[in-house]
PDB file of N, CA and C in Angstrom:
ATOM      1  N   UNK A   1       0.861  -1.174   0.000  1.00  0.00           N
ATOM      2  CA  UNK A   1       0.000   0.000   0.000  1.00  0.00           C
ATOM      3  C   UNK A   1       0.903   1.232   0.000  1.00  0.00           C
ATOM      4  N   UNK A   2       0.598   2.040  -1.199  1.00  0.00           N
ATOM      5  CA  UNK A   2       1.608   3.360  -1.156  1.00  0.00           C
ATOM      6  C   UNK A   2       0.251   4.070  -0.454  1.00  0.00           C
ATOM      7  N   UNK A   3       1.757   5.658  -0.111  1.00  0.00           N
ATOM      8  CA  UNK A   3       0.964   6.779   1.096  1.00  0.00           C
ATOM      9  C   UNK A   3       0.860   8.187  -0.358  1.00  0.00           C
ATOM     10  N   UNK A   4       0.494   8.826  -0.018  1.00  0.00           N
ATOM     11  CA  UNK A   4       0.602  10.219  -0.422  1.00  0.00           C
ATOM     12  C   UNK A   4      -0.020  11.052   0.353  1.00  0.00           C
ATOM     13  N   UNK A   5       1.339  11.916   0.473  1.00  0.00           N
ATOM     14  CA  UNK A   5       1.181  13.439   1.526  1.00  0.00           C
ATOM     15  C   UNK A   5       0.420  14.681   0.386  1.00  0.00           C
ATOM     16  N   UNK A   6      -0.962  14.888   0.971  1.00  0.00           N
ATOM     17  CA  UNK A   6      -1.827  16.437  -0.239  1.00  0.00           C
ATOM     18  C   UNK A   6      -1.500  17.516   0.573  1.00  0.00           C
ATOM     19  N   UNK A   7      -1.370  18.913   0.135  1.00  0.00           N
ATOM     20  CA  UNK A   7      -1.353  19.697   1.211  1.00  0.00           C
ATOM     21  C   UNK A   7      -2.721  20.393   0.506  1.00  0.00           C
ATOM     22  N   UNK A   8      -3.532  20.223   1.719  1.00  0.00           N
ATOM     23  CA  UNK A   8      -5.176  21.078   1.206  1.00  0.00           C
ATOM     24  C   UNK A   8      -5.354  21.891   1.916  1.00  0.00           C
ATOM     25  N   UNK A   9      -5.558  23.452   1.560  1.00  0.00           N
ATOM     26  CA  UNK A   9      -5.182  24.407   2.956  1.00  0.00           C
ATOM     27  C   UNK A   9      -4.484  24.618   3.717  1.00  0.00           C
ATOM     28  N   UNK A  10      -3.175  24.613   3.145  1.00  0.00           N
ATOM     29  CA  UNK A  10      -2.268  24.791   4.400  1.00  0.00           C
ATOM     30  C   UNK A  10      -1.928  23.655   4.991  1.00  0.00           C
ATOM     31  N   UNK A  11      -2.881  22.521   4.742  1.00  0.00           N
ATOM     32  CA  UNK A  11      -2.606  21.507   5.825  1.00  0.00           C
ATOM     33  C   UNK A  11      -2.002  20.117   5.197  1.00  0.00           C
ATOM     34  N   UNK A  12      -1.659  19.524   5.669  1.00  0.00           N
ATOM     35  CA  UNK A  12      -0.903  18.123   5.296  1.00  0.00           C
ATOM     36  C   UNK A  12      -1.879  16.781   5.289  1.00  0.00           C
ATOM     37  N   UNK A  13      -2.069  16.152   4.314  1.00  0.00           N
ATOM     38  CA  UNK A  13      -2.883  15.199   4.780  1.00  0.00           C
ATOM     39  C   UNK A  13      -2.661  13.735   4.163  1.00  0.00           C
ATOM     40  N   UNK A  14      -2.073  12.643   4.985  1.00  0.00           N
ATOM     41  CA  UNK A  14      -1.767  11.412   4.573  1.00  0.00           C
ATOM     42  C   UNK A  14      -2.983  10.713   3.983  1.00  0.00           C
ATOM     43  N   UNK A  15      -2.811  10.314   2.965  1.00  0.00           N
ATOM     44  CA  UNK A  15      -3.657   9.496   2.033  1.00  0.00           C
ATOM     45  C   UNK A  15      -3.092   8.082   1.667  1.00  0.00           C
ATOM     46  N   UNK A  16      -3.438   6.828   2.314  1.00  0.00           N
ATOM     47  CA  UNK A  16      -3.479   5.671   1.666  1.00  0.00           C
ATOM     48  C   UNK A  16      -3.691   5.252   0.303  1.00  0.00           C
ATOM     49  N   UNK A  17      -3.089   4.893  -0.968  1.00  0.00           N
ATOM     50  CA  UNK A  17      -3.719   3.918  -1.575  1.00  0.00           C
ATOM     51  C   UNK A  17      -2.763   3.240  -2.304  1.00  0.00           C
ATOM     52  N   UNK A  18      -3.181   2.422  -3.264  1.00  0.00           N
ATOM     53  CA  UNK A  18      -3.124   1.695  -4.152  1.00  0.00           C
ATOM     54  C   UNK A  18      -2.038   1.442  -4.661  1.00  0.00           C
ATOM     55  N   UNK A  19      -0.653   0.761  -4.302  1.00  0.00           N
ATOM     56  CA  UNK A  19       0.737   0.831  -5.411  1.00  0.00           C
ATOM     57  C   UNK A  19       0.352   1.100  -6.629  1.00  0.00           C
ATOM     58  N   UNK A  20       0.555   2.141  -7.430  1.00  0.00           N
ATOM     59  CA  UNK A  20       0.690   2.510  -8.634  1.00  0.00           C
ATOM     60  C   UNK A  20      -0.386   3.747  -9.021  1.00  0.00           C
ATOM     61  N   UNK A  21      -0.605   4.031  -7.815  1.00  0.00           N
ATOM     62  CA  UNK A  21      -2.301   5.040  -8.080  1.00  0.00           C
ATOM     63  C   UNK A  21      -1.657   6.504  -7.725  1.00  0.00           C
ATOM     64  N   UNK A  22      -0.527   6.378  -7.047  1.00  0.00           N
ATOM     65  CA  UNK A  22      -0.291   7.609  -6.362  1.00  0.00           C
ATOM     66  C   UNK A  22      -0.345   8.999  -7.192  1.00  0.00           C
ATOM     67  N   UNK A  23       0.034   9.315  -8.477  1.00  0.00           N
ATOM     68  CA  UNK A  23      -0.239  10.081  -9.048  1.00  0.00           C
ATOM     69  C   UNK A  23      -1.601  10.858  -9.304  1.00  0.00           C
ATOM     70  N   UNK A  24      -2.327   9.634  -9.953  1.00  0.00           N
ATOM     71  CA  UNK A  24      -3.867   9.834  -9.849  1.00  0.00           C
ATOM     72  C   UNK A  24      -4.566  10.497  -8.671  1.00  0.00           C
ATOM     73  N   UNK A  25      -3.327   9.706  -7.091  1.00  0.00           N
ATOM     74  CA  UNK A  25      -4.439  10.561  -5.910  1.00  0.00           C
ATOM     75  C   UNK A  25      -3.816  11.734  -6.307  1.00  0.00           C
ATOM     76  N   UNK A  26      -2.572  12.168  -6.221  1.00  0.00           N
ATOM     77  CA  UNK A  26      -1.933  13.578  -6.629  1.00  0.00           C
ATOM     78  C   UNK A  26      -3.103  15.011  -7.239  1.00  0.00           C
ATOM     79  N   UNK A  27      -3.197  14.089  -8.618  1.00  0.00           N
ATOM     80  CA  UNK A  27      -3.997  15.149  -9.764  1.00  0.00           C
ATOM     81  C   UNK A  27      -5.430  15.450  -8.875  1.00  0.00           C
ATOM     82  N   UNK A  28      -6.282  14.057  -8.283  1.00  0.00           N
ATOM     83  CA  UNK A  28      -7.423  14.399  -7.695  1.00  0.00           C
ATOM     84  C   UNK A  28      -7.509  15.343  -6.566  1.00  0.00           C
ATOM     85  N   UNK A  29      -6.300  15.203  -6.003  1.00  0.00           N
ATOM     86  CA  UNK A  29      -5.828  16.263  -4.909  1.00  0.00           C
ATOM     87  C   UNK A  29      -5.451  17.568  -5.250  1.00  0.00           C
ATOM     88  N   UNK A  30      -5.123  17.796  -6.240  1.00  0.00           N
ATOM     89  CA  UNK A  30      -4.662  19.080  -6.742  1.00  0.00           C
ATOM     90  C   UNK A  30      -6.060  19.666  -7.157  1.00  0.00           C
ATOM     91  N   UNK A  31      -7.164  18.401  -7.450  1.00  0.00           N
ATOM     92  CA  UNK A  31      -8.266  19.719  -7.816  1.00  0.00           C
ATOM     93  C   UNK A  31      -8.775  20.093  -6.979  1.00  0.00           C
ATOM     94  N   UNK A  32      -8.647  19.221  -5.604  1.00  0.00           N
ATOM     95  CA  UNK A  32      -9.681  19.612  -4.268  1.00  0.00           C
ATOM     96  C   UNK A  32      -8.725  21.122  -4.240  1.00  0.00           C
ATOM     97  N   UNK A  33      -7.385  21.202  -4.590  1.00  0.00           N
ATOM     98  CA  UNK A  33      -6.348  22.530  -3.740  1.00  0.00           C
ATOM     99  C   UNK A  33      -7.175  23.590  -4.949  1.00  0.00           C
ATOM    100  N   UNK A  34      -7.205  23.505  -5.970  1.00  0.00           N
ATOM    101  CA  UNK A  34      -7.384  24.440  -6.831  1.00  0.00           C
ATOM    102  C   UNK A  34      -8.706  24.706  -6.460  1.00  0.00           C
ATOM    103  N   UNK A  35     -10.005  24.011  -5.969  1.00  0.00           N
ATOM    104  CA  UNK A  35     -11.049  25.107  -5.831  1.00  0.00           C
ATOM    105  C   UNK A  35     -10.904  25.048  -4.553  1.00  0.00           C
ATOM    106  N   UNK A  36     -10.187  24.499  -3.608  1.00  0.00           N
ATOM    107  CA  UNK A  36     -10.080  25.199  -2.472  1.00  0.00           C
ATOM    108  C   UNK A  36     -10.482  26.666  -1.714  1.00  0.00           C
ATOM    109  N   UNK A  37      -9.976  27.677  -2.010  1.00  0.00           N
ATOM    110  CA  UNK A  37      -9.974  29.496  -1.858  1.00  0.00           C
ATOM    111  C   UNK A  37     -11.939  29.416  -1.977  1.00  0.00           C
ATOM    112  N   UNK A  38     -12.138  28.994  -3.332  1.00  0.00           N
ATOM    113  CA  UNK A  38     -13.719  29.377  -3.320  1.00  0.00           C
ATOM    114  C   UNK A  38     -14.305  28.751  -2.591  1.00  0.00           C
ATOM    115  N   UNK A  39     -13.877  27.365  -1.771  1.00  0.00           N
ATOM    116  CA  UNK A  39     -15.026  26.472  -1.122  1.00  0.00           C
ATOM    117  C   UNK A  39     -15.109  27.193   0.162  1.00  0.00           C
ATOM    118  N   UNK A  40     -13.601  27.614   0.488  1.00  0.00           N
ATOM    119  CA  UNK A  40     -13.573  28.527   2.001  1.00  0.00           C
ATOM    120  C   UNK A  40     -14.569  29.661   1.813  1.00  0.00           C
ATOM    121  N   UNK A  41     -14.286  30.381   0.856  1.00  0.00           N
ATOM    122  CA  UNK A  41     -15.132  32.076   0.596  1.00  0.00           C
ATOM    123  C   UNK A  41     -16.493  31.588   0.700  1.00  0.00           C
ATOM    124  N   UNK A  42     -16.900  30.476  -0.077  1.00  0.00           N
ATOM    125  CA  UNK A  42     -18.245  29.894   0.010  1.00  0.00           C
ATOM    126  C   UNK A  42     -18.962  29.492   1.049  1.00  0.00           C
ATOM    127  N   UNK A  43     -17.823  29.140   1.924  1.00  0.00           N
ATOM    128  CA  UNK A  43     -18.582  28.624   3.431  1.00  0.00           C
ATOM    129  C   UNK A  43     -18.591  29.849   4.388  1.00  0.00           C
ATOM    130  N   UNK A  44     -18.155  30.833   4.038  1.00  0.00           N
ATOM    131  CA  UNK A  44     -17.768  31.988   5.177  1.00  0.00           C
ATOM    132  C   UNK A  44     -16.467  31.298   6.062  1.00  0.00           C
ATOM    133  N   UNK A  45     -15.798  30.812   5.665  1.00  0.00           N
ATOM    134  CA  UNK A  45     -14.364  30.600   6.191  1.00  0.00           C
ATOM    135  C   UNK A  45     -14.620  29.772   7.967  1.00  0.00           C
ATOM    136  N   UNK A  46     -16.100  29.005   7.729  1.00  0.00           N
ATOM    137  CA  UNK A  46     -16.340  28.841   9.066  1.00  0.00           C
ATOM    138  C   UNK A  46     -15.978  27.190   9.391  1.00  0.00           C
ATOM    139  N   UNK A  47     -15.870  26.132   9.236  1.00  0.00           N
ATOM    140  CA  UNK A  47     -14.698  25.755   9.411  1.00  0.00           C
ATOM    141  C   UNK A  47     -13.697  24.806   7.922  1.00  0.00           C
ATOM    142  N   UNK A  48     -13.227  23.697   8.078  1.00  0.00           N
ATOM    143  CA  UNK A  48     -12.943  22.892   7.263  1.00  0.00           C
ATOM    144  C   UNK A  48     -13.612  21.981   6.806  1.00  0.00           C
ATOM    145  N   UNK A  49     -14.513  21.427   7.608  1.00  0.00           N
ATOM    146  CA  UNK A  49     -15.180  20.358   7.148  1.00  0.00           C
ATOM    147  C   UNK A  49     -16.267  21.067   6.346  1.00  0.00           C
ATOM    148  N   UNK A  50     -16.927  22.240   6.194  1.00  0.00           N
ATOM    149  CA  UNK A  50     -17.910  22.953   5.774  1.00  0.00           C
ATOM    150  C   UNK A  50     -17.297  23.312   4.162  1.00  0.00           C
ATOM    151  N   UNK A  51     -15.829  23.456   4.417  1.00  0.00           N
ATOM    152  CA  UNK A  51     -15.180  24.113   3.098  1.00  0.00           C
ATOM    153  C   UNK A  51     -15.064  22.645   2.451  1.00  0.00           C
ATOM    154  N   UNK A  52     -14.651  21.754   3.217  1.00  0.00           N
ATOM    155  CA  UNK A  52     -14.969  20.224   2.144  1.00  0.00           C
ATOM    156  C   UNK A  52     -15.885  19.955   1.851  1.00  0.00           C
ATOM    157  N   UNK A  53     -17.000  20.446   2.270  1.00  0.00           N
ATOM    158  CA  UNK A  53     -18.336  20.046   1.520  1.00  0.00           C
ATOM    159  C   UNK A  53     -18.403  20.854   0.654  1.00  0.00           C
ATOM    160  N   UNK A  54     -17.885  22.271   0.611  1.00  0.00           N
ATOM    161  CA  UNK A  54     -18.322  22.962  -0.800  1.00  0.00           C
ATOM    162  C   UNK A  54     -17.360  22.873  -1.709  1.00  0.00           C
ATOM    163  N   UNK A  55     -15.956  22.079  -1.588  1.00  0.00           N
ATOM    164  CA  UNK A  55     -15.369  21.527  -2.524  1.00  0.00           C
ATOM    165  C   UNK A  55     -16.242  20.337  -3.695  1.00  0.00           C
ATOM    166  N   UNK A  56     -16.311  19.499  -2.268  1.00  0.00           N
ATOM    167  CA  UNK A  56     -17.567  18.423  -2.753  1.00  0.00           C
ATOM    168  C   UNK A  56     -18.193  18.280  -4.051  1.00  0.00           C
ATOM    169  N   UNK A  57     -19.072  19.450  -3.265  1.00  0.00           N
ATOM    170  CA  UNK A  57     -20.214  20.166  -4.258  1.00  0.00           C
ATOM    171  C   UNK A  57     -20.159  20.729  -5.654  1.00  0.00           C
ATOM    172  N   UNK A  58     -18.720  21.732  -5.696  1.00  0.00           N
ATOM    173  CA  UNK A  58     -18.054  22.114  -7.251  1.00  0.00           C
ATOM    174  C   UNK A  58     -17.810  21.190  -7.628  1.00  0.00           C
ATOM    175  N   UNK A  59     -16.934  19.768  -6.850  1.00  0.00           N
ATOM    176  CA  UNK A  59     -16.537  18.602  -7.857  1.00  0.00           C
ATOM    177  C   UNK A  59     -17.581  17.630  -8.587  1.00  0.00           C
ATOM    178  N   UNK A  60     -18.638  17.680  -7.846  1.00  0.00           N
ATOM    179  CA  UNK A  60     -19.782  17.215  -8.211  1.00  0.00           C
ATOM    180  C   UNK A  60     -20.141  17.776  -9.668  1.00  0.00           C
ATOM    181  N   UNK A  61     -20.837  19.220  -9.230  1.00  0.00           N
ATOM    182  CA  UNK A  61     -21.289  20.294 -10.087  1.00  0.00           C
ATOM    183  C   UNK A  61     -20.912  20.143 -11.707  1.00  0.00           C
ATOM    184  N   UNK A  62     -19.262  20.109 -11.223  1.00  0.00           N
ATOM    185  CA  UNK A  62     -18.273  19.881 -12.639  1.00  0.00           C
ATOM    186  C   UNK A  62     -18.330  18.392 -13.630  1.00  0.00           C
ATOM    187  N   UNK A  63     -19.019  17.006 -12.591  1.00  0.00           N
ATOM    188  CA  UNK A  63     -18.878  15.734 -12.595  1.00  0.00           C
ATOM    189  C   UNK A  63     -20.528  15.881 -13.386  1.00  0.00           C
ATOM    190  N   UNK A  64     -21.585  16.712 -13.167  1.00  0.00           N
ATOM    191  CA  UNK A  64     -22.584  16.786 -13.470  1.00  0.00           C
ATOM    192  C   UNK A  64     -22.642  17.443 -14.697  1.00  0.00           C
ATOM    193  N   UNK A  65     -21.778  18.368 -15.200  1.00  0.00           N
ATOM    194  CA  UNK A  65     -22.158  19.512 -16.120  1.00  0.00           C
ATOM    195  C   UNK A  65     -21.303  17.826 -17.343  1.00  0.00           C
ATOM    196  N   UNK A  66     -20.528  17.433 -16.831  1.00  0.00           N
ATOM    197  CA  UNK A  66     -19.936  16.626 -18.125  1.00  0.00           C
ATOM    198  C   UNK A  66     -20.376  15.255 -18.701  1.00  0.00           C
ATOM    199  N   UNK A  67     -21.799  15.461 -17.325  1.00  0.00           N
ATOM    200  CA  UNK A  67     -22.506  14.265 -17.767  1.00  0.00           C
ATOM    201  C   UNK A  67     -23.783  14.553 -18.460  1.00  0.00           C
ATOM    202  N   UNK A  68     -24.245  15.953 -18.143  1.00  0.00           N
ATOM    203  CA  UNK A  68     -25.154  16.487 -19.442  1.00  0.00           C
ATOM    204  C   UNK A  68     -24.491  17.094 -20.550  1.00  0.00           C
ATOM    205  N   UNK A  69     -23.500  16.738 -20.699  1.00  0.00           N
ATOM    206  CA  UNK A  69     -23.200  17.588 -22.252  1.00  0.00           C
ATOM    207  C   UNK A  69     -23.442  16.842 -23.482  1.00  0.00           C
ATOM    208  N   UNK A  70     -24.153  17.362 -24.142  1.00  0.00           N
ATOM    209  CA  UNK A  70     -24.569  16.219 -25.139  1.00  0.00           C
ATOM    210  C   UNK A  70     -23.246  16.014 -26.217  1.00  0.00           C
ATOM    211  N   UNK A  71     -23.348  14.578 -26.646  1.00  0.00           N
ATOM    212  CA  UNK A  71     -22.752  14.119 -27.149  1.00  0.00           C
ATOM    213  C   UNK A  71     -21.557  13.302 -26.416  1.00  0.00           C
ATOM    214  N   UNK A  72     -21.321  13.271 -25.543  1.00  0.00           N
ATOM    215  CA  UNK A  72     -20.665  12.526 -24.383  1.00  0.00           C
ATOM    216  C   UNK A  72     -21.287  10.912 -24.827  1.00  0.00           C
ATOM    217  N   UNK A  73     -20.426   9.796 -24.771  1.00  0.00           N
ATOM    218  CA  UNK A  73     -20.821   8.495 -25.086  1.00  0.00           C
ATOM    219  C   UNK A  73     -20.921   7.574 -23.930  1.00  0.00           C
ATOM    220  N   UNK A  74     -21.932   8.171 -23.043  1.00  0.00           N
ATOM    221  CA  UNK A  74     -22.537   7.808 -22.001  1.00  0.00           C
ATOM    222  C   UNK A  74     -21.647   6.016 -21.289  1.00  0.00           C
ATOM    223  N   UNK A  75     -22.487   5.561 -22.565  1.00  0.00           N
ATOM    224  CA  UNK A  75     -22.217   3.714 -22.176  1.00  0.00           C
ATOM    225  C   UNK A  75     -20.949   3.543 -21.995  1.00  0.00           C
ATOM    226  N   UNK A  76     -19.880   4.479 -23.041  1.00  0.00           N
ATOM    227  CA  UNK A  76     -18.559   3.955 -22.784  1.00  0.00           C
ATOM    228  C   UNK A  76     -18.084   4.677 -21.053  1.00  0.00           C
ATOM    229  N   UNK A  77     -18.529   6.431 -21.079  1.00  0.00           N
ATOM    230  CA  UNK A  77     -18.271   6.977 -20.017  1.00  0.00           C
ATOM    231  C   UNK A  77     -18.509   6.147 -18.830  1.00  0.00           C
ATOM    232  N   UNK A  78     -19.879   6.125 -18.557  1.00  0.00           N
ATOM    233  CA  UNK A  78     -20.108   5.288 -17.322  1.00  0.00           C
ATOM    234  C   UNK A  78     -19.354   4.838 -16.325  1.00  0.00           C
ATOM    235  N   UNK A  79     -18.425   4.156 -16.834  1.00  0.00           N
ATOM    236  CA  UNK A  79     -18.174   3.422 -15.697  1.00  0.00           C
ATOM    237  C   UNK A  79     -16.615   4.520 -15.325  1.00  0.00           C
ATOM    238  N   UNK A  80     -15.918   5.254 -15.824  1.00  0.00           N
ATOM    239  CA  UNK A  80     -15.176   6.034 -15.948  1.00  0.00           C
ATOM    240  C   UNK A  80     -15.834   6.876 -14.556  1.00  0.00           C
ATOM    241  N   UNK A  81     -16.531   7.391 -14.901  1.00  0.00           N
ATOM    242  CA  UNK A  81     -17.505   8.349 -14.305  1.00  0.00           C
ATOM    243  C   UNK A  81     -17.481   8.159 -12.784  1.00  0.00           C
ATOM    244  N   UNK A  82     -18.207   6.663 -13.012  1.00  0.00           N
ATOM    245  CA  UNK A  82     -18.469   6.151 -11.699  1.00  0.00           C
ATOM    246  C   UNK A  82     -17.103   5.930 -10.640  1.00  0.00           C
ATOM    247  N   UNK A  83     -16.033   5.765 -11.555  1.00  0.00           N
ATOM    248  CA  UNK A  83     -14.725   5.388 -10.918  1.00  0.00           C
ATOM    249  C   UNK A  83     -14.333   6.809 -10.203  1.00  0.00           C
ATOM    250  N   UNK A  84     -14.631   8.129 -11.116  1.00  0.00           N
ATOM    251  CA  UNK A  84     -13.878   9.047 -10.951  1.00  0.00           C
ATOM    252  C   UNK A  84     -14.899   9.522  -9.624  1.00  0.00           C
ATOM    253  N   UNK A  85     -15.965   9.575  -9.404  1.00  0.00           N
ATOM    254  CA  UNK A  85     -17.032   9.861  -8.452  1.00  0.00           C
ATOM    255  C   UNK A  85     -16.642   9.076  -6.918  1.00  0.00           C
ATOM    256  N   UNK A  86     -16.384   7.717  -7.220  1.00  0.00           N
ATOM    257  CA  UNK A  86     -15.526   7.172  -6.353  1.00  0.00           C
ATOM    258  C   UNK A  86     -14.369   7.028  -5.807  1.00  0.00           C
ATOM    259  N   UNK A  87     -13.896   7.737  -6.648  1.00  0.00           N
ATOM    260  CA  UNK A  87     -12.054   7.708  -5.960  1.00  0.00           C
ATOM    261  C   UNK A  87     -12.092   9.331  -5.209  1.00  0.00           C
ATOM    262  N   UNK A  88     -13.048  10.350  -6.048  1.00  0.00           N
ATOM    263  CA  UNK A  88     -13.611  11.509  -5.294  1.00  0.00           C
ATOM    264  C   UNK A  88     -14.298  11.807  -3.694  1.00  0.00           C
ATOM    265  N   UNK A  89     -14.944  10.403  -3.472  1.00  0.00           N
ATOM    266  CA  UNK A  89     -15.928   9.810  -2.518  1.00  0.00           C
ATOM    267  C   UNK A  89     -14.989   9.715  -1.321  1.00  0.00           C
ATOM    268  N   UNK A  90     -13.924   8.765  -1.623  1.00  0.00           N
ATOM    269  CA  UNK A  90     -12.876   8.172  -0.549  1.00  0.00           C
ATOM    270  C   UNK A  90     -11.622   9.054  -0.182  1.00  0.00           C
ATOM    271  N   UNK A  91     -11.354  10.089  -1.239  1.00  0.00           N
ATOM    272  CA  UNK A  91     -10.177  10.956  -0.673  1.00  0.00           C
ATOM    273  C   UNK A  91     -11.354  11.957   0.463  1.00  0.00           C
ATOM    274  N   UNK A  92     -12.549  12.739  -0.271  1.00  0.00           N
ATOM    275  CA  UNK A  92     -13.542  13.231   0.833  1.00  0.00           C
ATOM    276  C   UNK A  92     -13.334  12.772   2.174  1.00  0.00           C
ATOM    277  N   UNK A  93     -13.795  11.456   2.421  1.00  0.00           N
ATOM    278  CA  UNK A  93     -13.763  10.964   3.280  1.00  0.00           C
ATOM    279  C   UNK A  93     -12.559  10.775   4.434  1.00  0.00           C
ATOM    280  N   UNK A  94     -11.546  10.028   3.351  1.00  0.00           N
ATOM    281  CA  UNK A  94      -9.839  10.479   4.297  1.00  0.00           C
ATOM    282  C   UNK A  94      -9.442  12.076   4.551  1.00  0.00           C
ATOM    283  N   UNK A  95     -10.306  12.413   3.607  1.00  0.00           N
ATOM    284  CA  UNK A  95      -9.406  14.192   4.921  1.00  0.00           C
ATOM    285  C   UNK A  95     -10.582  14.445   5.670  1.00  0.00           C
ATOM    286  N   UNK A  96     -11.467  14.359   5.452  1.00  0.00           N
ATOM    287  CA  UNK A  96     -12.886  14.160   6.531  1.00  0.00           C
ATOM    288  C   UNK A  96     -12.441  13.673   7.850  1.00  0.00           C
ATOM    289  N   UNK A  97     -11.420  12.384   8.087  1.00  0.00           N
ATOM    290  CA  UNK A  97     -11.188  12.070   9.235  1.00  0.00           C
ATOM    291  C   UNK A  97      -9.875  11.792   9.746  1.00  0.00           C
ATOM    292  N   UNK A  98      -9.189  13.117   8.832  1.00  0.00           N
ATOM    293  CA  UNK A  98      -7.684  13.690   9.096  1.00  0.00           C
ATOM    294  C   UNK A  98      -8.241  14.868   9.819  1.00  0.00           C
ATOM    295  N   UNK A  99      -9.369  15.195   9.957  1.00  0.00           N
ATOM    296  CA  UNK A  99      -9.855  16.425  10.580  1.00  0.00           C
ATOM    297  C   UNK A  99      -9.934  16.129  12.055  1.00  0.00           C
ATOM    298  N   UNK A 100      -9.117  16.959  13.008  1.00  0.00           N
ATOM    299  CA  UNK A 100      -9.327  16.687  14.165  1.00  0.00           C
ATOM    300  C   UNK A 100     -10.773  17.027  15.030  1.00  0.00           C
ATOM    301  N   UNK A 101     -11.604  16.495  15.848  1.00  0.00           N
ATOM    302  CA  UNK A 101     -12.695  16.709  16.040  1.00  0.00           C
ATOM    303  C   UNK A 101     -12.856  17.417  17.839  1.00  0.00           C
ATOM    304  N   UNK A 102     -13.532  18.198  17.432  1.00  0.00           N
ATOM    305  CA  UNK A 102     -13.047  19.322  18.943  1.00  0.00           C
ATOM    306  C   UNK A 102     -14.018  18.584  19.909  1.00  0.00           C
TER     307      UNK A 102
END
């Protein structure tokens, strides 16, 4: 099992997975950092777990707009989709409970 260190906000966060995936968590991590700034502004900067949900939500948003665009080849997408929704699901979750709880 490889590790990868994300820094999301300032903060450091160990991620488990997959020998050979580590990149992939990388890029998925880099998009949580890149809308990062707006998920904070979006939540009123009130805490982290609030700004991961409105990360969430854009990654969703973005996961949604590319599944109505017509002409997209659905049957082949699918399961792509579903992978990318899921590997989205489980990093959520690991900094979800890299979050210390007061």
């Amino acid at each position: 099992m490889a590790e990868v260190i994300l820094d999301i906000g300032g903060r450091q966060h160990r991620i488990a997975c997959r020998d050979g995936s580590e990149d992939q968590v990388r890029r998925t991590g880099a998009m949580v950092q890149q809308r990062w700034s707006a998920a904070v502004q979006a939540s009123g900067g009130l805490n982290t777990e609030r700004s991961m949900l409105f990360v969430a939500l854009m990654l969703a948003d973005t996961l949604d707009e590319i599944e109505r665009t017509p002409g997209v080849a659905r049957s082949r997408d699918e399961p792509l989709l579903a992978s990318v929704a899921d590997r989205l699901d489980a990093i959520a979750l690991a900094l979800e409970q890299a979050i210390p709880k007061p």
